[in-house]
C-alpha atoms as a PDB file:
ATOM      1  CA  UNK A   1     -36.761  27.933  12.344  1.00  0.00           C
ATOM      2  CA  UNK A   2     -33.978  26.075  10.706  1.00  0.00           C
ATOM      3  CA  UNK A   3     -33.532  27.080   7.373  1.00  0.00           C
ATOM      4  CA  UNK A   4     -34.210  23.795   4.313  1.00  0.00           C
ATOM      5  CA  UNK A   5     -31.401  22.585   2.138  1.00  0.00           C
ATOM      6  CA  UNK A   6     -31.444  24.604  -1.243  1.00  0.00           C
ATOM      7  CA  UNK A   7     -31.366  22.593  -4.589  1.00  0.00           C
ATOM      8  CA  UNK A   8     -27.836  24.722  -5.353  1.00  0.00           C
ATOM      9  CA  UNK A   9     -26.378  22.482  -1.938  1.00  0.00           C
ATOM     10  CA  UNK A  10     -27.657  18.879  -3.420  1.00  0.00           C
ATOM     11  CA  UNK A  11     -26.424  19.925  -6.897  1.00  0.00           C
ATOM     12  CA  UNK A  12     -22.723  20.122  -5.729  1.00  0.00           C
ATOM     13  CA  UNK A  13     -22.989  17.004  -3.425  1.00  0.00           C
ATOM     14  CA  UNK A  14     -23.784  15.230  -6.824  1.00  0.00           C
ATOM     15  CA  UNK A  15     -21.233  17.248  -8.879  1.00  0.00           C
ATOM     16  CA  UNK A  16     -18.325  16.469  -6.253  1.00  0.00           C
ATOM     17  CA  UNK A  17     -18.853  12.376  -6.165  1.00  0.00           C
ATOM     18  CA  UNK A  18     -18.426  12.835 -10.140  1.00  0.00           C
ATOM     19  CA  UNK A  19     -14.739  14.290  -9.593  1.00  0.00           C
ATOM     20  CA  UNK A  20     -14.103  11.555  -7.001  1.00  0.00           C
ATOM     21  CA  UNK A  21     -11.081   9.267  -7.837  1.00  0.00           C
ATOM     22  CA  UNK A  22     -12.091   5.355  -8.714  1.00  0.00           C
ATOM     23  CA  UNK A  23     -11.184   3.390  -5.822  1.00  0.00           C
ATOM     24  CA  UNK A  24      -7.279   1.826  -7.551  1.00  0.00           C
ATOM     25  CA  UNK A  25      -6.471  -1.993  -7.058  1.00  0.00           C
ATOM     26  CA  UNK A  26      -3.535  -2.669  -4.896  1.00  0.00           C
ATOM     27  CA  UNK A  27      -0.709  -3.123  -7.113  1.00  0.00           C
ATOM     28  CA  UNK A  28       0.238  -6.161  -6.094  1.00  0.00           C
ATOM     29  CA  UNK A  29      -1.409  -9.857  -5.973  1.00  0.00           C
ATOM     30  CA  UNK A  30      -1.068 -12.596  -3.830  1.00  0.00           C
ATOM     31  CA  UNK A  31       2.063 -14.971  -4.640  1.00  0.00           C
ATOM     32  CA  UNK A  32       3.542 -12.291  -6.703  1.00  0.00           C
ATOM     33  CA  UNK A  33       7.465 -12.034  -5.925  1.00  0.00           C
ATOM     34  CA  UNK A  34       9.175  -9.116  -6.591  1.00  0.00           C
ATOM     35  CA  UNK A  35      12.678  -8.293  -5.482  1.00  0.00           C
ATOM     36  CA  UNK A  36      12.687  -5.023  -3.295  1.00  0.00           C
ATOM     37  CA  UNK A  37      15.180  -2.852  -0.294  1.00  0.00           C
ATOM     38  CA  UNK A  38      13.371  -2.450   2.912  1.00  0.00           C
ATOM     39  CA  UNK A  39      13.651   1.271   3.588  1.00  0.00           C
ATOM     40  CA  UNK A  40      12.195   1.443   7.244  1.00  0.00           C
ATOM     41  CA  UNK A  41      11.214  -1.055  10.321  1.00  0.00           C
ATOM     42  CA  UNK A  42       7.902  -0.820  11.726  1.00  0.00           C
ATOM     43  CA  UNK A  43       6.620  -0.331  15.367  1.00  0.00           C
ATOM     44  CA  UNK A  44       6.465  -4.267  15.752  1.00  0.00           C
ATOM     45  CA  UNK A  45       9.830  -4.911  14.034  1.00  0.00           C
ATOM     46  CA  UNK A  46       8.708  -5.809  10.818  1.00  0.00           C
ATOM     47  CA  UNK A  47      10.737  -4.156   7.839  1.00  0.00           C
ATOM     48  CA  UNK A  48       8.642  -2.013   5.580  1.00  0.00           C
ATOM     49  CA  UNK A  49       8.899  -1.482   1.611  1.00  0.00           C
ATOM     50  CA  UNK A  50       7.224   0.740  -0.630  1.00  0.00           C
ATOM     51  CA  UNK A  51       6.292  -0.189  -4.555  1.00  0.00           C
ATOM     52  CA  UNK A  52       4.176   1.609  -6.971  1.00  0.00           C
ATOM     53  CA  UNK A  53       2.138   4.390  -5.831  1.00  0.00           C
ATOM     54  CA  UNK A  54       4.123   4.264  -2.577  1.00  0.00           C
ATOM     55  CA  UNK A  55       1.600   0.938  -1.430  1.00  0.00           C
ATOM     56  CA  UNK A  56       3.073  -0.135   1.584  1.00  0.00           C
ATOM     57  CA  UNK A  57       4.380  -3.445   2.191  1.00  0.00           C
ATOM     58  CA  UNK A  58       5.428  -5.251   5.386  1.00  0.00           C
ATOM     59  CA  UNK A  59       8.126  -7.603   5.612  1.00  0.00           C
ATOM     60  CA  UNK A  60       9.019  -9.773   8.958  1.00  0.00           C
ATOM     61  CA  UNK A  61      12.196 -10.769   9.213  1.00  0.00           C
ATOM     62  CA  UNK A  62      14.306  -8.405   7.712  1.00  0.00           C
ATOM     63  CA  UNK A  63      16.657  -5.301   8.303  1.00  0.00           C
ATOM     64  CA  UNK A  64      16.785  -1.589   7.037  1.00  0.00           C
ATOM     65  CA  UNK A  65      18.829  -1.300   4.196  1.00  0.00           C
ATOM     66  CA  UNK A  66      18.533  -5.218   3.279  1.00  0.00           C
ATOM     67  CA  UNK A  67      17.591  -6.107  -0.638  1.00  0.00           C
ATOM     68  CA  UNK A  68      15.254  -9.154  -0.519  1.00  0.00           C
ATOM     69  CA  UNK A  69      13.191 -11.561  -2.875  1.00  0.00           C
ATOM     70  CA  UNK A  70       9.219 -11.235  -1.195  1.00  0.00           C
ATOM     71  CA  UNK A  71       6.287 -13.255  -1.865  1.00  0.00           C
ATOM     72  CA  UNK A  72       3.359 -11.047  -1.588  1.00  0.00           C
ATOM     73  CA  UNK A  73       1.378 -13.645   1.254  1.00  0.00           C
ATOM     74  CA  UNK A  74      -1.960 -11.570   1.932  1.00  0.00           C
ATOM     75  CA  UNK A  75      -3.272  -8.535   0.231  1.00  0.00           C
ATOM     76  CA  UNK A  76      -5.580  -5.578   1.734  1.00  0.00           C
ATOM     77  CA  UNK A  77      -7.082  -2.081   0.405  1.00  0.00           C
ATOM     78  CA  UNK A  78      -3.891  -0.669   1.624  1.00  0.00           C
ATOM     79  CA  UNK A  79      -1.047  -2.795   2.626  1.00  0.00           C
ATOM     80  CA  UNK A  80       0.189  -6.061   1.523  1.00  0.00           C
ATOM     81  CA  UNK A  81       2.238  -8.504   3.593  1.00  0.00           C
ATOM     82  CA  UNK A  82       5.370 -10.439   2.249  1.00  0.00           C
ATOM     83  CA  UNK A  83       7.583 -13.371   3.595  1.00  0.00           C
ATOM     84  CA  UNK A  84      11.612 -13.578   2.572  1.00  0.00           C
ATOM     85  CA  UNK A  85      11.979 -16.238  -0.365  1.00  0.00           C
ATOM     86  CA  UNK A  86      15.573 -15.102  -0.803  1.00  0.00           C
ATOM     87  CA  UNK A  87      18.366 -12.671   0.852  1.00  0.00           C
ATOM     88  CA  UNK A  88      19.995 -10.527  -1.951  1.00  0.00           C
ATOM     89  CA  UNK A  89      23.852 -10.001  -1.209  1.00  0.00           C
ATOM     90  CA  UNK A  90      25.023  -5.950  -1.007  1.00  0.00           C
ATOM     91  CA  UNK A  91      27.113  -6.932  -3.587  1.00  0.00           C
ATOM     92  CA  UNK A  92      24.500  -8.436  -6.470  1.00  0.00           C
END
């Protein structure tokens, strides 16, 4: 016989989901431009930046190390994608 679920289990199911973090908004919108340094390059080539909370965005065209204007094209829960508006010189 399997034993039932005491009422001590289902209280800390419900006291746990009170402690859970709010699901945060990305931190970035859609045709926001920020100015940012690509600090790695993906699997597919794409160069990847990090902003606030260390959200990820992805950046084709570009090169590690390279400072670059980005338009933030298309948002998701957890990355955002960004196309080049302007190349930043090393020396800016």
């Amino acid at each position: 016989m399997l034993p039932s679920p005491s009422t001590t289990e289902a209280v800390d199911t419900d006291t746990r989901s009170q402690f859970e973090p709010e699901p945060q908004e990305p931190p970035v919108t859609e045709g926001e431009q920020r100015t940012v340094e690509i600090e790695d390059i993906g699997d597919q080539g794409d160069g990847i930046t990090r902003v606030e909370r260390g959200f990820v965005v992805i950046v084709s065209d570009t090169e590690q190390g390279e400072r670059v204007t980005i338009e933030i094209t298309d948002v998701r829960e957890n990355v955002a994608f960004a196309d080049v508006v302007e190349r930043i010189s090393y020396y800016d």
